[in-house]
Structure formats: C-alpha cells, structure tokens
PDB file of N, CA and C in Angstrom:
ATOM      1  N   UNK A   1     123.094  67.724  81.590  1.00  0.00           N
ATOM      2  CA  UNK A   1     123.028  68.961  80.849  1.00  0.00           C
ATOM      3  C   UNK A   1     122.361  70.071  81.674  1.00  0.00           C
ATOM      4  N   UNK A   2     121.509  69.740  82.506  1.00  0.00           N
ATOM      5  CA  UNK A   2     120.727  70.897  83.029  1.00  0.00           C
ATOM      6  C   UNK A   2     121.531  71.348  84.018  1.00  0.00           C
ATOM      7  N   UNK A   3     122.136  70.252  85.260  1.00  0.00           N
ATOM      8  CA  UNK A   3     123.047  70.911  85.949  1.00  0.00           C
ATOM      9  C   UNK A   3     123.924  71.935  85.265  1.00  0.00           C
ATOM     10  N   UNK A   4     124.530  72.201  84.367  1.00  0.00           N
ATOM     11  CA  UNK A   4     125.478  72.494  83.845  1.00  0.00           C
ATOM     12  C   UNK A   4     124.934  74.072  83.165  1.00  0.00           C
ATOM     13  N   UNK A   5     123.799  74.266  83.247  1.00  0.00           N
ATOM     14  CA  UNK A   5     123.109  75.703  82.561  1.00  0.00           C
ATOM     15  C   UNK A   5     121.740  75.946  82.632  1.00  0.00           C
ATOM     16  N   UNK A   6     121.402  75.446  84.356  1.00  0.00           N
ATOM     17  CA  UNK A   6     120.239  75.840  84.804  1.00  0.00           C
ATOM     18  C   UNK A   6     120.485  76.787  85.730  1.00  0.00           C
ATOM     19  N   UNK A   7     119.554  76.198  86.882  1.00  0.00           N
ATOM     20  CA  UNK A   7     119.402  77.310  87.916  1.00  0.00           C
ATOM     21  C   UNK A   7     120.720  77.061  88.386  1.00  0.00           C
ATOM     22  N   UNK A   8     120.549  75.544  88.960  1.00  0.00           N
ATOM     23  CA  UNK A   8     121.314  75.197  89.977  1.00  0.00           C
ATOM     24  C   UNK A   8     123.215  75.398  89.544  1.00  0.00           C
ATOM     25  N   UNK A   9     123.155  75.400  88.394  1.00  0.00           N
ATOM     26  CA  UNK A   9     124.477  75.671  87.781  1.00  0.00           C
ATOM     27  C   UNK A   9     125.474  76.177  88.630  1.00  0.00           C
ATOM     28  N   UNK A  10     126.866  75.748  89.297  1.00  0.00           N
ATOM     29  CA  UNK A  10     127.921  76.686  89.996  1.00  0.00           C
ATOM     30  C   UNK A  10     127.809  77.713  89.141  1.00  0.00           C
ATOM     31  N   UNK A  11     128.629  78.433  88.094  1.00  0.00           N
ATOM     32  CA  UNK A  11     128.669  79.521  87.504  1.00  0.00           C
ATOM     33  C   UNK A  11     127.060  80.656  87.692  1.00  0.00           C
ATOM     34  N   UNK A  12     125.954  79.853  87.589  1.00  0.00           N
ATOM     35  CA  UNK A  12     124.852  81.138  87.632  1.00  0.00           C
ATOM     36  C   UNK A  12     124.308  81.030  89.328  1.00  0.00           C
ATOM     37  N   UNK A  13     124.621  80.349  90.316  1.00  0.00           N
ATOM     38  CA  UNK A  13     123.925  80.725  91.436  1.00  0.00           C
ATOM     39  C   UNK A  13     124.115  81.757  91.820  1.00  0.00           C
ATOM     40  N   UNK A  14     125.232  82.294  91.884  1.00  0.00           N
ATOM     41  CA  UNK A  14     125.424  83.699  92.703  1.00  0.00           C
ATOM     42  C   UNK A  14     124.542  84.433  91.948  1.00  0.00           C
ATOM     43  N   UNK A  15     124.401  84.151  90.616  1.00  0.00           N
ATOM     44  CA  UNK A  15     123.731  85.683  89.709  1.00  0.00           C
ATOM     45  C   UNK A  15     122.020  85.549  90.014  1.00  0.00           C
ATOM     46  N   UNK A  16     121.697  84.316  89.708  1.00  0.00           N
ATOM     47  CA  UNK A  16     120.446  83.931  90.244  1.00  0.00           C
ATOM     48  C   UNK A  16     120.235  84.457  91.679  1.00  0.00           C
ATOM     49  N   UNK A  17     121.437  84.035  92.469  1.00  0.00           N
ATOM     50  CA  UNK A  17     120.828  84.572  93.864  1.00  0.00           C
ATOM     51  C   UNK A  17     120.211  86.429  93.824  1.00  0.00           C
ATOM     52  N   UNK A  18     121.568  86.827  93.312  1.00  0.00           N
ATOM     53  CA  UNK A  18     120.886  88.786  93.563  1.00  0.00           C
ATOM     54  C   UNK A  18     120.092  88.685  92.701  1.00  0.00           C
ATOM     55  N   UNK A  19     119.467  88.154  91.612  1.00  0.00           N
ATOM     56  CA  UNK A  19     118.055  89.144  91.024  1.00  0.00           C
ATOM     57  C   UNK A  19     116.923  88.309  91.681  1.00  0.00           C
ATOM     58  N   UNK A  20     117.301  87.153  92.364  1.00  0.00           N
ATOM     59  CA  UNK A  20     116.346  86.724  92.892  1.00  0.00           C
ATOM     60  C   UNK A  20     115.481  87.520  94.583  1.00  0.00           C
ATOM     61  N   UNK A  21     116.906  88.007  95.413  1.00  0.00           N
ATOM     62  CA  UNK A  21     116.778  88.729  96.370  1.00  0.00           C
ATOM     63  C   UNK A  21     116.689  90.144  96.218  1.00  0.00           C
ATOM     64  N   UNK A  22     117.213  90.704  94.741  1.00  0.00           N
ATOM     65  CA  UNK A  22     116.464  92.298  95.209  1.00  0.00           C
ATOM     66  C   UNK A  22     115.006  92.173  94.062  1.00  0.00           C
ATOM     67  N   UNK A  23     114.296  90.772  94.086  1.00  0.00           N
ATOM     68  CA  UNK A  23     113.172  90.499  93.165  1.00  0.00           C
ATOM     69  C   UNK A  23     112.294  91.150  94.789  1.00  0.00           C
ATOM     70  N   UNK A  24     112.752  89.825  95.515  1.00  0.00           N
ATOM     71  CA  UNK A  24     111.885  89.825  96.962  1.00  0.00           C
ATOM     72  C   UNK A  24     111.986  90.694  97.624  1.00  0.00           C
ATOM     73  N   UNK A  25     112.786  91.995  97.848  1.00  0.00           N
ATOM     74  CA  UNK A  25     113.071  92.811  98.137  1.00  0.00           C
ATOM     75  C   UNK A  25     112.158  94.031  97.739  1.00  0.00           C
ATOM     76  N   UNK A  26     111.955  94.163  96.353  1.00  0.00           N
ATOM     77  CA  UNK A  26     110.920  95.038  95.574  1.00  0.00           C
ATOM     78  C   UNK A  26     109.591  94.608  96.053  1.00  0.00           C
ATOM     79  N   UNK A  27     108.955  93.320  96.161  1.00  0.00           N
ATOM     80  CA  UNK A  27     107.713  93.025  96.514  1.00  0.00           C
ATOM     81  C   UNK A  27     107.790  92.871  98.445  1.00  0.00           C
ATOM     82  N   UNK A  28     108.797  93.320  98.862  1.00  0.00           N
ATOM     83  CA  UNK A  28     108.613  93.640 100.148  1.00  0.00           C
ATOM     84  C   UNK A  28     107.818  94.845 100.551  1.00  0.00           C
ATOM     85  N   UNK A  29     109.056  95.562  99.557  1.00  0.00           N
ATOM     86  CA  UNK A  29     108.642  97.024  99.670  1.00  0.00           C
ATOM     87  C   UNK A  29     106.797  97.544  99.172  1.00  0.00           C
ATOM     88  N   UNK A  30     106.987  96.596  98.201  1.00  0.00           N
ATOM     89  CA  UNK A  30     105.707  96.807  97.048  1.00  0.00           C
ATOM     90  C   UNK A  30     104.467  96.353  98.278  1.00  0.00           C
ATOM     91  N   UNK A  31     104.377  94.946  99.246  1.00  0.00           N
ATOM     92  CA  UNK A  31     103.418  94.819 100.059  1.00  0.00           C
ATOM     93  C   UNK A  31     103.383  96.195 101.309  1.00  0.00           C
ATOM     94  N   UNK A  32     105.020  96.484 101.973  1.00  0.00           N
ATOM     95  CA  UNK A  32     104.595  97.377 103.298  1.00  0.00           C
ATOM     96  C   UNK A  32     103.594  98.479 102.805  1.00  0.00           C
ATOM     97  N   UNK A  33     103.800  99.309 101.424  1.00  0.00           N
ATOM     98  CA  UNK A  33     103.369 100.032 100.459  1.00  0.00           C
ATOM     99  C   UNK A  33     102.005 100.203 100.529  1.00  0.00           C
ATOM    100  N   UNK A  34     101.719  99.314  99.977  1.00  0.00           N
ATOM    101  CA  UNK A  34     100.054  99.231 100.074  1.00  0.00           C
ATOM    102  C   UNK A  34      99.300  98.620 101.550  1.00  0.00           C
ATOM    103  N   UNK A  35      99.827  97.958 102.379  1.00  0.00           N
ATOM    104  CA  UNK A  35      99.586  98.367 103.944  1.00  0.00           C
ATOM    105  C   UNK A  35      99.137  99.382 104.416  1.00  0.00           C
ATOM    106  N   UNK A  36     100.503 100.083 104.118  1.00  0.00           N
ATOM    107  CA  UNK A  36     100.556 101.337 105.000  1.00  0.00           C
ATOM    108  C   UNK A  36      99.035 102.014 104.117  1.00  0.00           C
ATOM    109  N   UNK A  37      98.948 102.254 102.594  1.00  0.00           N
ATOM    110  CA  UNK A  37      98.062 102.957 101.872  1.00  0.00           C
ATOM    111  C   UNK A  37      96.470 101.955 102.550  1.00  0.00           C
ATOM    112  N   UNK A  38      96.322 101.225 102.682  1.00  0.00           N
ATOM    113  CA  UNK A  38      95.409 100.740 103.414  1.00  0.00           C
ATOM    114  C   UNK A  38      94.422 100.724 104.509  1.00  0.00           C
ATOM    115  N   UNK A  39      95.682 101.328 105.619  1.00  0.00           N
ATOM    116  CA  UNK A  39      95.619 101.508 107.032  1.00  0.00           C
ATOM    117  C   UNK A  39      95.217 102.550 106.938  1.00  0.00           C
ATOM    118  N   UNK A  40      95.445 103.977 106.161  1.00  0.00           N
ATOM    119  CA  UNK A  40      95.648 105.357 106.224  1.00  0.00           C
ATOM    120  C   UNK A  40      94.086 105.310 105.511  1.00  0.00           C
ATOM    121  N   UNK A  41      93.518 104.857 104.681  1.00  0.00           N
ATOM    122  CA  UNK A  41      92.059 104.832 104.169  1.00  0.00           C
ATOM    123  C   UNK A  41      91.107 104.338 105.352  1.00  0.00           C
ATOM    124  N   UNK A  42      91.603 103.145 106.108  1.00  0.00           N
ATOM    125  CA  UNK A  42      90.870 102.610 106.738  1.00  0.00           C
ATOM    126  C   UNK A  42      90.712 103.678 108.138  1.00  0.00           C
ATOM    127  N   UNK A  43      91.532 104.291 108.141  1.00  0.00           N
ATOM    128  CA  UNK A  43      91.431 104.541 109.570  1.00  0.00           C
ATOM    129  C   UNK A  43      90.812 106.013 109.595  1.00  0.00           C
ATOM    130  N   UNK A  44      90.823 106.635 108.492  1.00  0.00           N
ATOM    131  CA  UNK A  44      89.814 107.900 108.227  1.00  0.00           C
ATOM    132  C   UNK A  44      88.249 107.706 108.459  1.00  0.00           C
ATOM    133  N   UNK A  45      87.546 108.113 108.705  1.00  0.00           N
ATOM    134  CA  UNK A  45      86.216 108.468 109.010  1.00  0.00           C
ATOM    135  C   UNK A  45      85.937 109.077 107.960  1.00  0.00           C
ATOM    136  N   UNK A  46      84.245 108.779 107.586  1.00  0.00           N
ATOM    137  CA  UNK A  46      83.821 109.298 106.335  1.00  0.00           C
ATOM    138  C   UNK A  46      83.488 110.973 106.803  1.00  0.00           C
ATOM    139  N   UNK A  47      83.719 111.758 107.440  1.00  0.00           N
ATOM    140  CA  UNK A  47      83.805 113.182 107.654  1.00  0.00           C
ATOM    141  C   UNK A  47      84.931 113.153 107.478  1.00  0.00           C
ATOM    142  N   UNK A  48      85.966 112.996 107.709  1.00  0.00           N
ATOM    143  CA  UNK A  48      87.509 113.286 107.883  1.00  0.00           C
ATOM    144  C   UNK A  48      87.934 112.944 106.042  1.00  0.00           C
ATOM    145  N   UNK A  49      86.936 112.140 105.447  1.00  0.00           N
ATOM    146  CA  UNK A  49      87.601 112.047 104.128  1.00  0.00           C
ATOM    147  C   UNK A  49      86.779 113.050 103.477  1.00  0.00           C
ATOM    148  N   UNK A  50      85.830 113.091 103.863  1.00  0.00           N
ATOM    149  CA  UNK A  50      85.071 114.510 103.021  1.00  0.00           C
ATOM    150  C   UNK A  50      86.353 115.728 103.567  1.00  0.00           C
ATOM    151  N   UNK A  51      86.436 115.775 104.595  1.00  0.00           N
ATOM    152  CA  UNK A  51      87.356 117.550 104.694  1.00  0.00           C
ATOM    153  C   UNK A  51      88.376 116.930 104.163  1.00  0.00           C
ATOM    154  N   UNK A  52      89.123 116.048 103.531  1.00  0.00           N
ATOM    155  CA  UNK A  52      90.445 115.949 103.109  1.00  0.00           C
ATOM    156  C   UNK A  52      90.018 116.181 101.604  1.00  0.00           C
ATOM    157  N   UNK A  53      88.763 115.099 101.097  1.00  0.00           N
ATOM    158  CA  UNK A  53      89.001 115.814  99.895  1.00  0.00           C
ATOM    159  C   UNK A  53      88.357 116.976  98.845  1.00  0.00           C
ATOM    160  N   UNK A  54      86.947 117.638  99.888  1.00  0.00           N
ATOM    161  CA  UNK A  54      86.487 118.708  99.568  1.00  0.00           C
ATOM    162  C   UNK A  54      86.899 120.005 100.270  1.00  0.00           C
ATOM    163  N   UNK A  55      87.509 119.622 101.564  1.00  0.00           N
ATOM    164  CA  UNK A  55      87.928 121.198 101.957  1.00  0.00           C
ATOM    165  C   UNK A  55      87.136 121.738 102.911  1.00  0.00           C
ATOM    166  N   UNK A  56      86.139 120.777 103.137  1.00  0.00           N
ATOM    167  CA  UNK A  56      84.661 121.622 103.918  1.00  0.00           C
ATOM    168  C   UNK A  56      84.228 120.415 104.782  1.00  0.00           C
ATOM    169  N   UNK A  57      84.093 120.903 106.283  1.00  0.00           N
ATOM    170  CA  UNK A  57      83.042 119.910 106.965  1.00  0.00           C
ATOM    171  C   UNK A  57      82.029 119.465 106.985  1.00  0.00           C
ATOM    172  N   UNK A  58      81.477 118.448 106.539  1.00  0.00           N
ATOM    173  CA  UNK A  58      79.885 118.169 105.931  1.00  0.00           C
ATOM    174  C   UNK A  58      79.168 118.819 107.148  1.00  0.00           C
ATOM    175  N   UNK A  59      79.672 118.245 108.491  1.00  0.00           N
ATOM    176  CA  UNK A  59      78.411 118.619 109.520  1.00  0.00           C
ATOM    177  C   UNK A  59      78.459 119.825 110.040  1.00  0.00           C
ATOM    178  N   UNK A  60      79.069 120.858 109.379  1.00  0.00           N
ATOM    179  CA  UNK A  60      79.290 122.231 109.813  1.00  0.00           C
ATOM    180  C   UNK A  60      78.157 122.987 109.182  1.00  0.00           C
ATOM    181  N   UNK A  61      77.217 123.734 109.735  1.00  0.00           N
ATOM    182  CA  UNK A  61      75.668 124.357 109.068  1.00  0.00           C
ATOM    183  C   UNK A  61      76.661 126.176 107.841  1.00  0.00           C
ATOM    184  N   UNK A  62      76.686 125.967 106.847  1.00  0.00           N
ATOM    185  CA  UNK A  62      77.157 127.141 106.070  1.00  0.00           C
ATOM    186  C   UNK A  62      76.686 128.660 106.602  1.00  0.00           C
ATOM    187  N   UNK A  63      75.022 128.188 107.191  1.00  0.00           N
ATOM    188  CA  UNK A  63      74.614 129.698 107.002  1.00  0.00           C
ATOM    189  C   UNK A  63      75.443 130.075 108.737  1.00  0.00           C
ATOM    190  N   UNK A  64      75.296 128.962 109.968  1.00  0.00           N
ATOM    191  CA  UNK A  64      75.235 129.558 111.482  1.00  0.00           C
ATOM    192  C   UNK A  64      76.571 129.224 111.880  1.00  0.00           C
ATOM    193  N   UNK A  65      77.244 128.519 111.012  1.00  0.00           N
ATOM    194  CA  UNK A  65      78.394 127.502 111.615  1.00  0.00           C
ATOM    195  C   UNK A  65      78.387 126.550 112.376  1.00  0.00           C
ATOM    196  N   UNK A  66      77.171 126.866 112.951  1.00  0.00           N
ATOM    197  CA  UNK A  66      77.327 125.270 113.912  1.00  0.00           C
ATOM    198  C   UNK A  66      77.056 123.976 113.640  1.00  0.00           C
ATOM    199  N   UNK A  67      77.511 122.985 114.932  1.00  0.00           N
ATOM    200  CA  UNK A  67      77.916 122.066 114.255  1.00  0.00           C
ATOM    201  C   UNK A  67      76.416 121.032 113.898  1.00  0.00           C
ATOM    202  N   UNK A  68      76.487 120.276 112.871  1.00  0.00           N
ATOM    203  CA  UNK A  68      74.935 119.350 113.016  1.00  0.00           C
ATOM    204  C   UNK A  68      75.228 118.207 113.351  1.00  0.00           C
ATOM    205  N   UNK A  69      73.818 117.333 113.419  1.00  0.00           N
ATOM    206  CA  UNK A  69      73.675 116.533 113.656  1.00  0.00           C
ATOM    207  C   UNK A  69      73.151 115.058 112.701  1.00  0.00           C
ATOM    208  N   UNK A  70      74.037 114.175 112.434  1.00  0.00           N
ATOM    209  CA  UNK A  70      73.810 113.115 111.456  1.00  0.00           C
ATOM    210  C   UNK A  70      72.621 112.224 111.688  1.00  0.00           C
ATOM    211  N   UNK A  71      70.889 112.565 111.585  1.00  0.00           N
ATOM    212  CA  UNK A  71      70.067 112.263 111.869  1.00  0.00           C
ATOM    213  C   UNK A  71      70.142 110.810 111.710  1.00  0.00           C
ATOM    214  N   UNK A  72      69.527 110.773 109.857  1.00  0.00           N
ATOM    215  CA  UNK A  72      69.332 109.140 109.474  1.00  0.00           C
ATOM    216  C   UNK A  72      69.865 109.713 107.793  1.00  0.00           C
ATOM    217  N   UNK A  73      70.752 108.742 107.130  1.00  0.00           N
ATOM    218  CA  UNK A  73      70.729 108.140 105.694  1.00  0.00           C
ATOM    219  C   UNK A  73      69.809 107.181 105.265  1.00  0.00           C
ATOM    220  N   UNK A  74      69.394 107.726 104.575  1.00  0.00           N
ATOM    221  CA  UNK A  74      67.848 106.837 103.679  1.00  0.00           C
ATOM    222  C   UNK A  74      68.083 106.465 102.529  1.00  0.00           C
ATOM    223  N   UNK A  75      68.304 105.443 101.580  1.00  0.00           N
ATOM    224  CA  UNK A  75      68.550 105.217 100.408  1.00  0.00           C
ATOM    225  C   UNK A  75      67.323 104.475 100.069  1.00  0.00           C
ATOM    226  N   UNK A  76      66.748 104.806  98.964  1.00  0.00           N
ATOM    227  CA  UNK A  76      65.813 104.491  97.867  1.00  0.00           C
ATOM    228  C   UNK A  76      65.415 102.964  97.500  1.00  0.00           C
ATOM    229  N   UNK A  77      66.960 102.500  97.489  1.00  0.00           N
ATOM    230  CA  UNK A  77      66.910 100.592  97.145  1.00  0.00           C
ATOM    231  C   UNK A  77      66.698  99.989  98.517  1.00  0.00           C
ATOM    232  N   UNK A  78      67.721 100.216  99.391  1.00  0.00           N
ATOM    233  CA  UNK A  78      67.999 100.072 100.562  1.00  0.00           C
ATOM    234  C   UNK A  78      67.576 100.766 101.989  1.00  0.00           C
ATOM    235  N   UNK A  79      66.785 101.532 101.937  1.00  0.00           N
ATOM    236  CA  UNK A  79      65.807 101.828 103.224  1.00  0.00           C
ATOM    237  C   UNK A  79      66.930 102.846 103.815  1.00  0.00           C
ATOM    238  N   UNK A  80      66.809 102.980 105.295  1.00  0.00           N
ATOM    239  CA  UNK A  80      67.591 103.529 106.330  1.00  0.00           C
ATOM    240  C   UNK A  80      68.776 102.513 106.528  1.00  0.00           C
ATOM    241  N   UNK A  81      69.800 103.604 106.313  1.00  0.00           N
ATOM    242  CA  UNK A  81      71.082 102.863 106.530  1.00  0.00           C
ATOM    243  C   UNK A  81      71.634 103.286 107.579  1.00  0.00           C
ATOM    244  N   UNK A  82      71.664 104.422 108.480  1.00  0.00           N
ATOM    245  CA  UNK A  82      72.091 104.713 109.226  1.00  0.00           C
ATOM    246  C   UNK A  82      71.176 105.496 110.139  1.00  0.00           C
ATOM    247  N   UNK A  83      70.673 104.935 111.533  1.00  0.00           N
ATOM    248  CA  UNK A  83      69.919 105.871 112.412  1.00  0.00           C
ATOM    249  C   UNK A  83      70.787 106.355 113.376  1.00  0.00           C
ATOM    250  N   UNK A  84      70.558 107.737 113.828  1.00  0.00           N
ATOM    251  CA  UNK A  84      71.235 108.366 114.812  1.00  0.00           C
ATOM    252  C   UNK A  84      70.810 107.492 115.995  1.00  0.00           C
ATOM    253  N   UNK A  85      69.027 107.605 116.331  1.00  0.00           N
ATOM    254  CA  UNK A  85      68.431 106.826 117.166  1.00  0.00           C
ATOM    255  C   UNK A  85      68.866 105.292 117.598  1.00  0.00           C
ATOM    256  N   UNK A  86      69.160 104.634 116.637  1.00  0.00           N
ATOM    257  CA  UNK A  86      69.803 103.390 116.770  1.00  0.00           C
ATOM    258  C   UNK A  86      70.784 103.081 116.945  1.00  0.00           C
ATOM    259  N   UNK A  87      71.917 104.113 116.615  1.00  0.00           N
ATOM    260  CA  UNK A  87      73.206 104.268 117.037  1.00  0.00           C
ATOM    261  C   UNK A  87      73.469 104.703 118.434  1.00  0.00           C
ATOM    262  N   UNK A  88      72.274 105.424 119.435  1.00  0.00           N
ATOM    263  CA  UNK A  88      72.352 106.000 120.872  1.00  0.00           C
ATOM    264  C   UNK A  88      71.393 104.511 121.297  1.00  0.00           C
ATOM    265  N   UNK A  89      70.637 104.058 120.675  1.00  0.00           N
ATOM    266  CA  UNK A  89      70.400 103.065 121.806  1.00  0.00           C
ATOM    267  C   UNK A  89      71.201 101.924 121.828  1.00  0.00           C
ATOM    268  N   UNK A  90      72.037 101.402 120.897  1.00  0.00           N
ATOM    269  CA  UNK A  90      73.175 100.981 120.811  1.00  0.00           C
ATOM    270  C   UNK A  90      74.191 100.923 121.720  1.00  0.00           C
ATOM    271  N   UNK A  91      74.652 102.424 121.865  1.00  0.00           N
ATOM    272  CA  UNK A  91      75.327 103.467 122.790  1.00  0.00           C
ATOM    273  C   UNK A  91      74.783 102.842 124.154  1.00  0.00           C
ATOM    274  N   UNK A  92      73.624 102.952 123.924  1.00  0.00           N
ATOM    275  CA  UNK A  92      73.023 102.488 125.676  1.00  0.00           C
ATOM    276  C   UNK A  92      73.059 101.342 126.159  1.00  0.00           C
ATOM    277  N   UNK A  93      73.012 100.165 125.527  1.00  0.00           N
ATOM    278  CA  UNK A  93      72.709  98.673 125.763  1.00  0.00           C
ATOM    279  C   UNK A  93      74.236  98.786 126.191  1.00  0.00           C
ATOM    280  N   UNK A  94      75.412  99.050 125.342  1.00  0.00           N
ATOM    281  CA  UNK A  94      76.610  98.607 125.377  1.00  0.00           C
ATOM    282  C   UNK A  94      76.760  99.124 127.290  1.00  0.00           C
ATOM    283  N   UNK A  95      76.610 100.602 127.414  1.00  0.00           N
ATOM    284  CA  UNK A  95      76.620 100.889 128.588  1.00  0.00           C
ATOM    285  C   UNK A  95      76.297 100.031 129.827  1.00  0.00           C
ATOM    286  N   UNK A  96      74.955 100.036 129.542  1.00  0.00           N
ATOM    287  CA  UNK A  96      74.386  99.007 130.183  1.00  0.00           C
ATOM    288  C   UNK A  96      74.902  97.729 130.868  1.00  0.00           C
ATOM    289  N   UNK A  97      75.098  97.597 129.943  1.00  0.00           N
ATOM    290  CA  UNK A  97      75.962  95.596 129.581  1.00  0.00           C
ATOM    291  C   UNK A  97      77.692  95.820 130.411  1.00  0.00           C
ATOM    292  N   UNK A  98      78.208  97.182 130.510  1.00  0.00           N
ATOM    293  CA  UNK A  98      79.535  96.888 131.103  1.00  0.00           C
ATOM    294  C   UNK A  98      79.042  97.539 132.294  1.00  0.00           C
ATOM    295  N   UNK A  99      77.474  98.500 133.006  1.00  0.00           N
ATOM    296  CA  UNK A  99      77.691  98.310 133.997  1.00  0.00           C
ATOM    297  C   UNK A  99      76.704  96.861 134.689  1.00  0.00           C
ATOM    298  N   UNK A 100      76.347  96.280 133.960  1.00  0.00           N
ATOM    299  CA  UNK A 100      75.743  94.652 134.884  1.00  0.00           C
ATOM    300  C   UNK A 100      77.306  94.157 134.782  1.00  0.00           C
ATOM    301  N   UNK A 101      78.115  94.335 134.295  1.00  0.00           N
ATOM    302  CA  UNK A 101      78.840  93.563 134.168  1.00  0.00           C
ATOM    303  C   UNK A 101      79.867  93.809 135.457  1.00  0.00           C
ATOM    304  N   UNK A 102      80.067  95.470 135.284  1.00  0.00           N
ATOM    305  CA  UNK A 102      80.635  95.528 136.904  1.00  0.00           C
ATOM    306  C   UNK A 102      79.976  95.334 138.142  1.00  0.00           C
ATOM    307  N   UNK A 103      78.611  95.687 137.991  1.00  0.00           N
ATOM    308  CA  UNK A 103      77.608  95.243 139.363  1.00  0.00           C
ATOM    309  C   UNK A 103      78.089  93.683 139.704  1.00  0.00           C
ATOM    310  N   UNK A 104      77.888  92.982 138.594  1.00  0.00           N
ATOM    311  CA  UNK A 104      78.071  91.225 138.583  1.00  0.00           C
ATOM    312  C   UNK A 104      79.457  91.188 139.360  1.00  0.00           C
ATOM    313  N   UNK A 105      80.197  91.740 139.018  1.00  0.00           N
ATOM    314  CA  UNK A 105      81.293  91.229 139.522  1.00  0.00           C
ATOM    315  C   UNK A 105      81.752  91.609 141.433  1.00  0.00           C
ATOM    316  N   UNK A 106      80.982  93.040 141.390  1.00  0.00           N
ATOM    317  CA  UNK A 106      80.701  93.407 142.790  1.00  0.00           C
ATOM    318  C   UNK A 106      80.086  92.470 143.496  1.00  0.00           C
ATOM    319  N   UNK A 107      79.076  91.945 143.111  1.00  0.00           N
ATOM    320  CA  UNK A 107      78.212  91.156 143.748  1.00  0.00           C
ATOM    321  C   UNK A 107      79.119  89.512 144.182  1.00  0.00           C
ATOM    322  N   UNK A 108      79.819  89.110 143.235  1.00  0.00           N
ATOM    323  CA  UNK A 108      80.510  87.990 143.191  1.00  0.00           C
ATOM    324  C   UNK A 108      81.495  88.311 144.450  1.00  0.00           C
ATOM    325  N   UNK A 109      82.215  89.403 144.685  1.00  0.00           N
ATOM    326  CA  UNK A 109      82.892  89.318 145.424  1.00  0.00           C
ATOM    327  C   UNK A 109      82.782  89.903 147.101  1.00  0.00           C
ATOM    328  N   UNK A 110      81.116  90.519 147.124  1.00  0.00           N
ATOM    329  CA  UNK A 110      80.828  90.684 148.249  1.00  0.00           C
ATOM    330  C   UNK A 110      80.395  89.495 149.258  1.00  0.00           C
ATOM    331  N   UNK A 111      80.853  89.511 150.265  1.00  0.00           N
ATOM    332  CA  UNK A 111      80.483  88.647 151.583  1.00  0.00           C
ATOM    333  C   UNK A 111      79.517  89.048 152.230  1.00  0.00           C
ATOM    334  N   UNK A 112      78.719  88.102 152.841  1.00  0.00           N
ATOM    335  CA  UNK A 112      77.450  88.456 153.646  1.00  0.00           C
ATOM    336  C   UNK A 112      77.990  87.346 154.876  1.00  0.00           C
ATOM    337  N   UNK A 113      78.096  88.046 155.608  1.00  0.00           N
ATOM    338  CA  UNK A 113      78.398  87.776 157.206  1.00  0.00           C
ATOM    339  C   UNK A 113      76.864  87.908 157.917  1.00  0.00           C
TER     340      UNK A 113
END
C-alpha cells in the first residue's frame, strides 16, 4: 500500500522531486542571504557603523574638526575595556616579534668564514 501512495510512488516522484528541489533551492538562497548580511556587519568597524547609522564621525571634534583620538572606554561593571596605550604597546611587541623574527632568520643564513 505505501509503495503505491507514498513518496516513493511512480506517479508522485516527479512531483515530489520539484517541490522538493525548488524547497532546497529557497533555503540556498535563504543561507547565501544571510552570509552575505553577516559578512557586511562583520566587516564594518564600530566608527564606520556609527557614520552609517548616525551620519556623523564619532572621532571628528564638532567645535575644530579635527580628528581625535580613542583614548580608553571605561565601563562601570567592567573596568577599562579598551586602552589606546595597550593597543600601541601591542602594536609594538607585534613589531618587534616580526623584526627578531627577520634578524633570526638573517642570522640562520649568514656564514662565518
């Protein structure tokens, strides 16, 4: 009986097949969709989403125009969340670290005759 008026049925495969393939078809579309909406959030910078959705550059000074500088964020529960200071010595170690890293490799390949 089931062969006869299920899935597998000759008479309903073909029909089963198209709502089954433009099913997968819709949730193709439906995943690239939210990807793409994903990528485009992720890849903004929290200045770049402030001027998209207020209109105004946070680090731009109103009264001189020029541009500022993102010292430190301090939150109340959570302390300092963001140091400028810690972000340049950061900046520096990394420096640092790729030039030992090219010295190292100079050194590896110099000869002493």
């Amino acid at each position: 009986m089931i062969r006869h008026s299920g899935l597998y049925a000759r008479n309903k495969v073909g029909k089963v097949r198209k709502i089954l393939t433009s099913l997968f078809e819709n949730v193709k579309e439906l995943t690239r969709e939210f990807e793409q909406m994903t990528k485009r959030v992720a890849s903004l910078k929290w200045r770049e989403r402030i001027k998209k959705s207020f209109g105004k550059d946070p680090l731009i000074c109103s009264k001189c125009g020029d541009e500022m500088v993102l010292y430190k964020i301090w939150h109340p529960k959570h302390g300092v969340i963001y140091s400028y200071l810690d972000h340049l010595l950061e900046d520096e170690l990394i420096k640092d670290e790729k030039e030992q890293e090219k010295t190292s490799a100079i050194r590896q390949l110099s000869f002493s005759f």
